[in-house]
Protein backbone atom coordinates (compact mmCIF):
# COMPACT_ATOMS: atom_id res chain seq x y z
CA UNK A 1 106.68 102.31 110.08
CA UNK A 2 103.63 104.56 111.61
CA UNK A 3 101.18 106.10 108.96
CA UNK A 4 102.79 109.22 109.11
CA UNK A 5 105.69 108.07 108.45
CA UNK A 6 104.69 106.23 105.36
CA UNK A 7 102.93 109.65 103.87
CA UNK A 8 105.83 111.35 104.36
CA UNK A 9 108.29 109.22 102.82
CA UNK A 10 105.84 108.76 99.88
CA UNK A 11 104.92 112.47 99.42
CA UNK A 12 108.91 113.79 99.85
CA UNK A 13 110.88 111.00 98.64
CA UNK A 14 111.58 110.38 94.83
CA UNK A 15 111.91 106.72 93.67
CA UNK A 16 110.85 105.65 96.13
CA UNK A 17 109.93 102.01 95.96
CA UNK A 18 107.48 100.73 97.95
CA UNK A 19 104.86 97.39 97.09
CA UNK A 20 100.92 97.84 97.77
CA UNK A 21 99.04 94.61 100.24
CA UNK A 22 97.51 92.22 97.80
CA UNK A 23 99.23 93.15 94.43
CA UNK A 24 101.39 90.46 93.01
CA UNK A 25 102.98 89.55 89.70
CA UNK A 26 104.41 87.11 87.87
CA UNK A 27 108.48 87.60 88.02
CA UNK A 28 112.00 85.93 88.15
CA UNK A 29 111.99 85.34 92.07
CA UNK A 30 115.65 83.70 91.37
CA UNK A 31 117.88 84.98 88.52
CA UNK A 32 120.19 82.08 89.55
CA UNK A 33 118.16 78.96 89.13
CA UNK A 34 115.32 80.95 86.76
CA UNK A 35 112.81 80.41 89.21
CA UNK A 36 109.18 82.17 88.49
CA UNK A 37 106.56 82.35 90.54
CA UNK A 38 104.45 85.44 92.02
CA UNK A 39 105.57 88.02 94.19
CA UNK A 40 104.29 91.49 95.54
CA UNK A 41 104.50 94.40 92.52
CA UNK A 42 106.99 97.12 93.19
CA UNK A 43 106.13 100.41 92.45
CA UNK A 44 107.89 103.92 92.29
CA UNK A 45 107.39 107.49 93.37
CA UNK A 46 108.30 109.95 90.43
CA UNK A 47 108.42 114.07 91.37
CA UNK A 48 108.16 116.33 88.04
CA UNK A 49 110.22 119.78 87.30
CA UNK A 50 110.19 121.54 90.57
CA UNK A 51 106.88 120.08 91.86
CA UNK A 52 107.17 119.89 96.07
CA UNK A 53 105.80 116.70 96.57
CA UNK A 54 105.21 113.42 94.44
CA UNK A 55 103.50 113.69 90.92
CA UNK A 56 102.82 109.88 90.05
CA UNK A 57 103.94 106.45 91.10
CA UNK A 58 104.61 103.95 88.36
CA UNK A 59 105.17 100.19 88.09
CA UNK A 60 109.06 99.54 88.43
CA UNK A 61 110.11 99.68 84.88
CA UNK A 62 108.17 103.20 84.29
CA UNK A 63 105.95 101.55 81.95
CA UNK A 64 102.70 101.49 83.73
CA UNK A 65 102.17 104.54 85.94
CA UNK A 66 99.22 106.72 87.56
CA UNK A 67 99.13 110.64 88.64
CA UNK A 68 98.98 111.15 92.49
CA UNK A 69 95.91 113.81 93.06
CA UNK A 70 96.10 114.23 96.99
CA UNK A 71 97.55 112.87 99.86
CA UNK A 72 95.00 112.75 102.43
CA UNK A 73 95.14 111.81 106.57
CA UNK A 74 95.02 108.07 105.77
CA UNK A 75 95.47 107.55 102.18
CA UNK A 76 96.15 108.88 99.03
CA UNK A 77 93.96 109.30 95.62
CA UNK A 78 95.56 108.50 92.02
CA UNK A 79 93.79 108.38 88.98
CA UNK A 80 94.77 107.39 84.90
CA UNK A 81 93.07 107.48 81.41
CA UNK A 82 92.82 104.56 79.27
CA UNK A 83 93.03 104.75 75.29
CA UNK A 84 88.99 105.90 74.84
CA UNK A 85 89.49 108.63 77.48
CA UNK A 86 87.55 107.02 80.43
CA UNK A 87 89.10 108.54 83.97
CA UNK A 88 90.07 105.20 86.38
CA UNK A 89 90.33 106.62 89.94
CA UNK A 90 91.72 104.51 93.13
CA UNK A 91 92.15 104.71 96.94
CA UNK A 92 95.36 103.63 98.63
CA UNK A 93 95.90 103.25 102.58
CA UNK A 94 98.97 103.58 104.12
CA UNK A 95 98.35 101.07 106.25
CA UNK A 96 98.16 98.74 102.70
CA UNK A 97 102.09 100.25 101.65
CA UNK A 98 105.22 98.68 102.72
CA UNK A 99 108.32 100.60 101.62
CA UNK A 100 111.08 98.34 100.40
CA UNK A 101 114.30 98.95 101.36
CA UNK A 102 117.24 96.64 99.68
């Protein structure tokens, strides 16, 4: 999938899951044998009300989640407050997102 591609399924597309180069977690890899062991973090795109393109992505149970300020050429900016108000901002590439399709 091209970079352009990839910004315009993430900007258009709503839960949309997708996993970012380098994150991992500790999950069930097998639900038959209850096998743990780390794997990449899914996340999700969410859209609010009647907004055009994607407000926030969030972890993929919701519970975790940061607002999406632009999408730019080759990446987009999100940012989240902790609990004593501090603003935590990040880059993402594109070329760092792999959309997961099952």
């Amino acid at each position: 999938m091209t970079i352009k591609e990839t910004r315009t399924a993430l900007m258009t597309q709503t839960k949309l899951q997708f996993n970012i180069k380098g994150l991992n977690e500790y999950q069930c890899i097998d639900k038959e044998t209850n096998e743990f062991g780390y794997a990449p973090k899914i996340f999700k795109t969410y859209r609010f009300g009647s907004d055009a393109q994607t407000s926030s992505i969030t972890c993929r149970f919701g519970i975790q989640g940061m607002t999406v300020t632009k999408f730019g050429p080759t990446s987009f900016t999100v940012y989240s407050f902790d609990l004593l108000g501090n603003r935590t901002r990040g880059r993402i590439k594109y070329e760092d997102v792999t959309i997961v399709t099952d």
